[in-house]
C-alpha atoms as a PDB file:
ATOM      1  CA  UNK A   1    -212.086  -2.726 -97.601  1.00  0.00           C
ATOM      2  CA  UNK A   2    -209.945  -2.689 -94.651  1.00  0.00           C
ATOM      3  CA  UNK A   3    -207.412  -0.437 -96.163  1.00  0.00           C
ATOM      4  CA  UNK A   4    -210.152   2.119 -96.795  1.00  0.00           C
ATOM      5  CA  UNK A   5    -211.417   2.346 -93.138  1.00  0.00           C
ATOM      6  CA  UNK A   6    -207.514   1.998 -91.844  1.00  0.00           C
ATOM      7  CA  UNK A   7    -206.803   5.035 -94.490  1.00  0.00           C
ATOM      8  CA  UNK A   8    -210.076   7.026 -93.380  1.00  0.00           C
ATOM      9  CA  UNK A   9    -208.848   6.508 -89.826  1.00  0.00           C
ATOM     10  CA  UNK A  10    -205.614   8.120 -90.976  1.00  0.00           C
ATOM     11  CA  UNK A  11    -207.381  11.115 -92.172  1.00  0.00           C
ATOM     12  CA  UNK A  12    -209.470  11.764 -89.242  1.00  0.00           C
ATOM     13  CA  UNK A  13    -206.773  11.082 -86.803  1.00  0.00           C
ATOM     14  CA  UNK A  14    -204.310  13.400 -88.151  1.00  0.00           C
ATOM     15  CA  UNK A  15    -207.611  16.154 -88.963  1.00  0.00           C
ATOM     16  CA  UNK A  16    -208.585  15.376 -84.871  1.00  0.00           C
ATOM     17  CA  UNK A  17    -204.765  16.215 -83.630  1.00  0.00           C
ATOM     18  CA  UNK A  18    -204.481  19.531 -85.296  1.00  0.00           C
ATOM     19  CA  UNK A  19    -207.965  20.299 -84.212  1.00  0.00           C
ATOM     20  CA  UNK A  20    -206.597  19.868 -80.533  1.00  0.00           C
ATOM     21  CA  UNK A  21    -204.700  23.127 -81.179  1.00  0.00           C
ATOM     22  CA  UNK A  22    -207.365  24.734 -82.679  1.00  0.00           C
ATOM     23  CA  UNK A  23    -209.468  24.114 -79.537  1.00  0.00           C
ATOM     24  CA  UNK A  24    -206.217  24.370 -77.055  1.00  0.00           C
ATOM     25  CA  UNK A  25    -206.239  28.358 -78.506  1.00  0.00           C
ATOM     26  CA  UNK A  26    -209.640  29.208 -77.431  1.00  0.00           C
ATOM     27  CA  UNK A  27    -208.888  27.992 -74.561  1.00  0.00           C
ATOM     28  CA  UNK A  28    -206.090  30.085 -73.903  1.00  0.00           C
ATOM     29  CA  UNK A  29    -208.104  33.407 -74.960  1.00  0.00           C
ATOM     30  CA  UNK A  30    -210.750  32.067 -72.892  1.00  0.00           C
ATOM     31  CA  UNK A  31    -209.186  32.131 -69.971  1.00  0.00           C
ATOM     32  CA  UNK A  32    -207.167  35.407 -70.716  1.00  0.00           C
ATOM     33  CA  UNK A  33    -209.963  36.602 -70.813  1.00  0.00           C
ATOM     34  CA  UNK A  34    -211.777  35.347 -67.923  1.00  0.00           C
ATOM     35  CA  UNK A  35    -208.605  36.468 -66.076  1.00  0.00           C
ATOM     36  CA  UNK A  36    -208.558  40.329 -67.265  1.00  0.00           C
ATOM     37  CA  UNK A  37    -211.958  40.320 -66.024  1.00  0.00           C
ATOM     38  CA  UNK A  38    -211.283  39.079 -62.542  1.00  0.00           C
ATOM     39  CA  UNK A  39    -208.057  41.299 -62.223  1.00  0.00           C
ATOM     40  CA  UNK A  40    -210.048  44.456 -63.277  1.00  0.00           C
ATOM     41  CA  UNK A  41    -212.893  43.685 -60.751  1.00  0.00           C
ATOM     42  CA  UNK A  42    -210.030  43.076 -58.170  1.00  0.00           C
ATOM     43  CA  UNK A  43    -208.644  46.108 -58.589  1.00  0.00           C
ATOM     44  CA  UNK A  44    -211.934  47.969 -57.961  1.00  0.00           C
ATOM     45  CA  UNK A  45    -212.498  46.186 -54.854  1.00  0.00           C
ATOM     46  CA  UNK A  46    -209.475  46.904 -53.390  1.00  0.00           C
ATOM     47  CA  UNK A  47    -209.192  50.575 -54.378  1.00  0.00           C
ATOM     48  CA  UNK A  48    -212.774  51.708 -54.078  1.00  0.00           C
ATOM     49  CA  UNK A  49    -214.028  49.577 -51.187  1.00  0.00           C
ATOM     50  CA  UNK A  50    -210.640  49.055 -49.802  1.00  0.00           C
ATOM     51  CA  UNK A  51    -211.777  44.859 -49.221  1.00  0.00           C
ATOM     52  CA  UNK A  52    -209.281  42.646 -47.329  1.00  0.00           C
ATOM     53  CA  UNK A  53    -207.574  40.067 -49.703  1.00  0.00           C
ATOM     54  CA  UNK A  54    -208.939  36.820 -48.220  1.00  0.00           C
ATOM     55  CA  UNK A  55    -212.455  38.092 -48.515  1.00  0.00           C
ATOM     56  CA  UNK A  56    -211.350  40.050 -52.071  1.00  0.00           C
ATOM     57  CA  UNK A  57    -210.132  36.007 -53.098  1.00  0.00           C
ATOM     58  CA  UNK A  58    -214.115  34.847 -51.810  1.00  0.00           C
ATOM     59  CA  UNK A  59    -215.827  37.310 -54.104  1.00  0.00           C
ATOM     60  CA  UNK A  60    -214.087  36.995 -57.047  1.00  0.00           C
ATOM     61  CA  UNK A  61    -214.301  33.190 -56.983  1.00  0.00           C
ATOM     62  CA  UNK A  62    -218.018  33.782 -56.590  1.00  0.00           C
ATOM     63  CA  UNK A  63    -218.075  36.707 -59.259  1.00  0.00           C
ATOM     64  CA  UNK A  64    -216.219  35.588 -61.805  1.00  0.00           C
ATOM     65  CA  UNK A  65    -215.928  32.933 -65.415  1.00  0.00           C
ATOM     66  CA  UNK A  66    -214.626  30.212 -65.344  1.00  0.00           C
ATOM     67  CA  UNK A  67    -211.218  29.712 -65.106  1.00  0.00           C
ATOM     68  CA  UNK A  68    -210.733  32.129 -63.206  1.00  0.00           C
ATOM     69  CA  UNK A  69    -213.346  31.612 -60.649  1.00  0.00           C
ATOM     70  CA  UNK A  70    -211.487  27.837 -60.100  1.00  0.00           C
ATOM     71  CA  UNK A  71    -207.693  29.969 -59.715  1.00  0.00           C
ATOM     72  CA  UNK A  72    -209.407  32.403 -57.228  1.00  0.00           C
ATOM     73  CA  UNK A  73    -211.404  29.851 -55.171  1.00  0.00           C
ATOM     74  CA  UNK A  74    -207.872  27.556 -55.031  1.00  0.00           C
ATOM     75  CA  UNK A  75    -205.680  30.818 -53.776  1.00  0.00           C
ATOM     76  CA  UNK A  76    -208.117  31.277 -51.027  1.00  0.00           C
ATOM     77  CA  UNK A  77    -208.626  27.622 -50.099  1.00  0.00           C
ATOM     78  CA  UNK A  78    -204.691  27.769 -49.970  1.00  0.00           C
ATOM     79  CA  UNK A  79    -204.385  31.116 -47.424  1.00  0.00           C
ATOM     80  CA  UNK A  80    -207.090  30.152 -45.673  1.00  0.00           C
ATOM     81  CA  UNK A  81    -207.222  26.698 -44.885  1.00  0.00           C
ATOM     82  CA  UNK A  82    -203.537  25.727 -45.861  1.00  0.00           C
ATOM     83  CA  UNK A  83    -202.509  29.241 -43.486  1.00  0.00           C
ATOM     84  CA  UNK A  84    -200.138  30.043 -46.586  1.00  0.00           C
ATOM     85  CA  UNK A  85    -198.579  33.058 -46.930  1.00  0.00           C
ATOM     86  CA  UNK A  86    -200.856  34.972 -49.393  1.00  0.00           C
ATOM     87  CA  UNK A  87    -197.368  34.877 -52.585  1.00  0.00           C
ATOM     88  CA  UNK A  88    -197.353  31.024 -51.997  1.00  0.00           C
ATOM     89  CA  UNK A  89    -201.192  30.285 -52.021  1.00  0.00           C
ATOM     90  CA  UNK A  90    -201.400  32.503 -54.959  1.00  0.00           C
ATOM     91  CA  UNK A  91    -198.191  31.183 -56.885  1.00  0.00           C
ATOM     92  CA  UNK A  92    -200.066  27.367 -55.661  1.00  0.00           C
ATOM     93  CA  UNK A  93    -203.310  27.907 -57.257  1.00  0.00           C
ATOM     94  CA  UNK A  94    -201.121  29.115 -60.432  1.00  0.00           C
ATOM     95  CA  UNK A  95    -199.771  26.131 -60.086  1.00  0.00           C
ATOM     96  CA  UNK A  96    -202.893  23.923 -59.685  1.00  0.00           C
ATOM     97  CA  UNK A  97    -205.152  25.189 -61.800  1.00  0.00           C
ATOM     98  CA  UNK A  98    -204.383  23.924 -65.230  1.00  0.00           C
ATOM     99  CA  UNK A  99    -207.899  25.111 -67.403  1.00  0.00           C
ATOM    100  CA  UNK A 100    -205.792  28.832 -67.083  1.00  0.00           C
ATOM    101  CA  UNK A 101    -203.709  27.019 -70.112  1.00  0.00           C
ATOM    102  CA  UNK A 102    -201.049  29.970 -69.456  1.00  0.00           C
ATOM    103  CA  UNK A 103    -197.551  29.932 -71.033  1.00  0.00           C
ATOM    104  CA  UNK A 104    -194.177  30.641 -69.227  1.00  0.00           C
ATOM    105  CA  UNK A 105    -194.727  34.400 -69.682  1.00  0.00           C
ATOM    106  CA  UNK A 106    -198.054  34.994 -68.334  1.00  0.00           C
ATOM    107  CA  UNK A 107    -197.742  32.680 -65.494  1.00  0.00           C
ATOM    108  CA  UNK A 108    -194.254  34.843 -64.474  1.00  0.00           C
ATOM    109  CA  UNK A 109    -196.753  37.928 -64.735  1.00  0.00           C
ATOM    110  CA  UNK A 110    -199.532  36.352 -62.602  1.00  0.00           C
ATOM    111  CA  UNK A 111    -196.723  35.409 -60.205  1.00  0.00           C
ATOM    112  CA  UNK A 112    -194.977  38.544 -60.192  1.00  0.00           C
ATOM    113  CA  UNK A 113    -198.154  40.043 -59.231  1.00  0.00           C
ATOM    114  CA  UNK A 114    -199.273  37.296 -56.102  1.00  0.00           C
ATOM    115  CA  UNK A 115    -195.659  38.687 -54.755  1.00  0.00           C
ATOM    116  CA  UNK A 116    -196.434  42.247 -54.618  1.00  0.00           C
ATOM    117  CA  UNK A 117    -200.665  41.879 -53.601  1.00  0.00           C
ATOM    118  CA  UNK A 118    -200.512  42.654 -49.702  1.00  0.00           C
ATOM    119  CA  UNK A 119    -196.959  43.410 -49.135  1.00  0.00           C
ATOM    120  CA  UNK A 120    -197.775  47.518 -49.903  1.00  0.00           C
ATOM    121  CA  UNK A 121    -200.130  50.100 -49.689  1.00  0.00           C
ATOM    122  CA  UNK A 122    -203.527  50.123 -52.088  1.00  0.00           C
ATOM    123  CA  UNK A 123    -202.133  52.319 -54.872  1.00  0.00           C
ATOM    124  CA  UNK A 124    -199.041  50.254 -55.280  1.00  0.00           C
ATOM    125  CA  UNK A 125    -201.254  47.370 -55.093  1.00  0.00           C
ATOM    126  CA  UNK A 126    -203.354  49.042 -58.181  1.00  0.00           C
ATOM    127  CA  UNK A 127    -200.860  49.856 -59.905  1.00  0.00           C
ATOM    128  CA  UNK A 128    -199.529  46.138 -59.879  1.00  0.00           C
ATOM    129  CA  UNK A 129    -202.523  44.562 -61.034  1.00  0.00           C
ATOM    130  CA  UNK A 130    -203.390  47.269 -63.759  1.00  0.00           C
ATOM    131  CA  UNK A 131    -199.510  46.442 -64.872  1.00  0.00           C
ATOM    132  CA  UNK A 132    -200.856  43.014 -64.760  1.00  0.00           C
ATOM    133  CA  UNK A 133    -203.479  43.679 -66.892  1.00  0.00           C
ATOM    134  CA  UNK A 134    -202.084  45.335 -69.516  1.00  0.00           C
ATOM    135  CA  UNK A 135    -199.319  42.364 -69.768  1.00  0.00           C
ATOM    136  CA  UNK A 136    -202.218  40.041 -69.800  1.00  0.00           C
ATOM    137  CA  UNK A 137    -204.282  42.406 -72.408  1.00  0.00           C
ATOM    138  CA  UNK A 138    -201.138  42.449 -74.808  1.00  0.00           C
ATOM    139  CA  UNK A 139    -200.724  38.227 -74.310  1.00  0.00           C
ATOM    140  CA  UNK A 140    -204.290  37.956 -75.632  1.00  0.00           C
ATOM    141  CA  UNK A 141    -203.999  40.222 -78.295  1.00  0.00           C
ATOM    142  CA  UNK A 142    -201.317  38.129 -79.631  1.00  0.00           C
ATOM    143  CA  UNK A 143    -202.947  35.211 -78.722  1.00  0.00           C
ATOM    144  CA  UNK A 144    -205.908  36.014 -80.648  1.00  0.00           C
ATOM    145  CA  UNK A 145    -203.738  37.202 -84.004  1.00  0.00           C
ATOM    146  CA  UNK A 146    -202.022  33.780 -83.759  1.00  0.00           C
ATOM    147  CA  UNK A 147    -205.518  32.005 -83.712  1.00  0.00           C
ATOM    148  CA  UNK A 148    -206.706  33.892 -86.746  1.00  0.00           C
ATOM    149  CA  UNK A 149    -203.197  33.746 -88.762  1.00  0.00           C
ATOM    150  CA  UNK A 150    -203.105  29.671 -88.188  1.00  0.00           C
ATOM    151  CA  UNK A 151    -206.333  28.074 -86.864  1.00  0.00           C
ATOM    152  CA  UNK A 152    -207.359  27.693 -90.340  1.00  0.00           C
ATOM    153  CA  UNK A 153    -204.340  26.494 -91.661  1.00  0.00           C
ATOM    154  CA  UNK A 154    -203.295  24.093 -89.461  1.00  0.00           C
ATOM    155  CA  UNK A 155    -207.075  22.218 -89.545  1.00  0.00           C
ATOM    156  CA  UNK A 156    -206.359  22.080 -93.434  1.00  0.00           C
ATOM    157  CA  UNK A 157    -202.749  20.971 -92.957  1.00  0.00           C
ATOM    158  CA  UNK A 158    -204.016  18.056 -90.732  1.00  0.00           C
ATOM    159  CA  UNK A 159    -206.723  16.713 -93.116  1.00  0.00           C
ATOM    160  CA  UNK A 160    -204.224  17.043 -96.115  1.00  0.00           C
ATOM    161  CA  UNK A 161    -201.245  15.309 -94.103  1.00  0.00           C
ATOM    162  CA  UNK A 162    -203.864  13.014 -93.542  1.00  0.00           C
ATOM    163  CA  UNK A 163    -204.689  12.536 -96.857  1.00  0.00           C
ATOM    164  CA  UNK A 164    -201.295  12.374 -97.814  1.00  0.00           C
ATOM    165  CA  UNK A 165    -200.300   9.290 -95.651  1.00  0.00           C
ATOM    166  CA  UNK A 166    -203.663   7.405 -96.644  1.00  0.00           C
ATOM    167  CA  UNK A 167    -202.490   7.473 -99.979  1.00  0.00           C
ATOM    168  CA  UNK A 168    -199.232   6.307 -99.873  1.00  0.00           C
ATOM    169  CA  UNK A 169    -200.565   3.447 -97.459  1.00  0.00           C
ATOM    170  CA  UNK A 170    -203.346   2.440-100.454  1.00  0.00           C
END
């Protein structure tokens, strides 16, 4: 009897750990997501209504999903309370907020973009976080193919590995 419930345990461990992926990817194209959202609403505040980019930070922490809301409310905690420069708080709340789940590429992109927001005029500014989005848009369309290509498989793969190592325990 033991060996059954140590050989079920097993199973659902190894089904459990490649689950973890399965629910680390929407994750990921959550907060893509989330983030394209914020970036395109922070573009229209700056170039339509021309807002200032401590009080831009305030409204799109208020405006926005989750995690974006939480990356937007840290960058402006950082400038304004910390007195960062407005790079540094932004590359700090990259840096701090961890449900953004972004890989080495689209945190260089986010961070690319914190170095040129406030440094130039308002179309440069545009133009660096449309470039921005469109990185961000292409990282989540891959993200999302990757998701459908293996989300499936590597749920089965877990259960059958699983399986596979109950078995040879029994």
């Amino acid at each position: 009897m033991l060996r059954w419930a140590c050989a079920s345990l097993v199973v659902l461990c190894s089904a459990l750990l490649s689950m973890n992926e399965v629910v680390r990817s929407r994750q990921r194209i959550r907060a893509l997501r989330s983030l394209l959202e914020a970036l395109s609403a922070m573009r229209g505040e700056l170039t339509q209504r021309h807002t200032p980019l401590p009080e831009l930070l305030e409204k799109l922490t208020s405006r926005q999903t989750q995690p974006a809301a939480e990356f937007f409310g840290a960058a402006a905690v950082n400038l304004v309370r910390r007195e960062l420069p407005f790079a540094a708080a932004w590359e700090m709340a990259l840096k701090e907020t961890e449900p953004l789940c972004l890989l080495p590429e689209e945190r260089q992109a986010m961070e690319n973009l914190g170095r040129q927001l406030g440094r130039s005029g308002l179309k440069e500014q545009a133009e660096a976080i449309l470039s921005a989005e469109k990185k961000l848009a292409l990282f989540l369309e891959l993200e999302e193919r990757e998701r459908m290509k293996k989300n499936r498989l590597r749920a089965a793969l877990g259960a059958g590995a699983g399986a596979m190592l109950a078995i040879l325990l029994l």
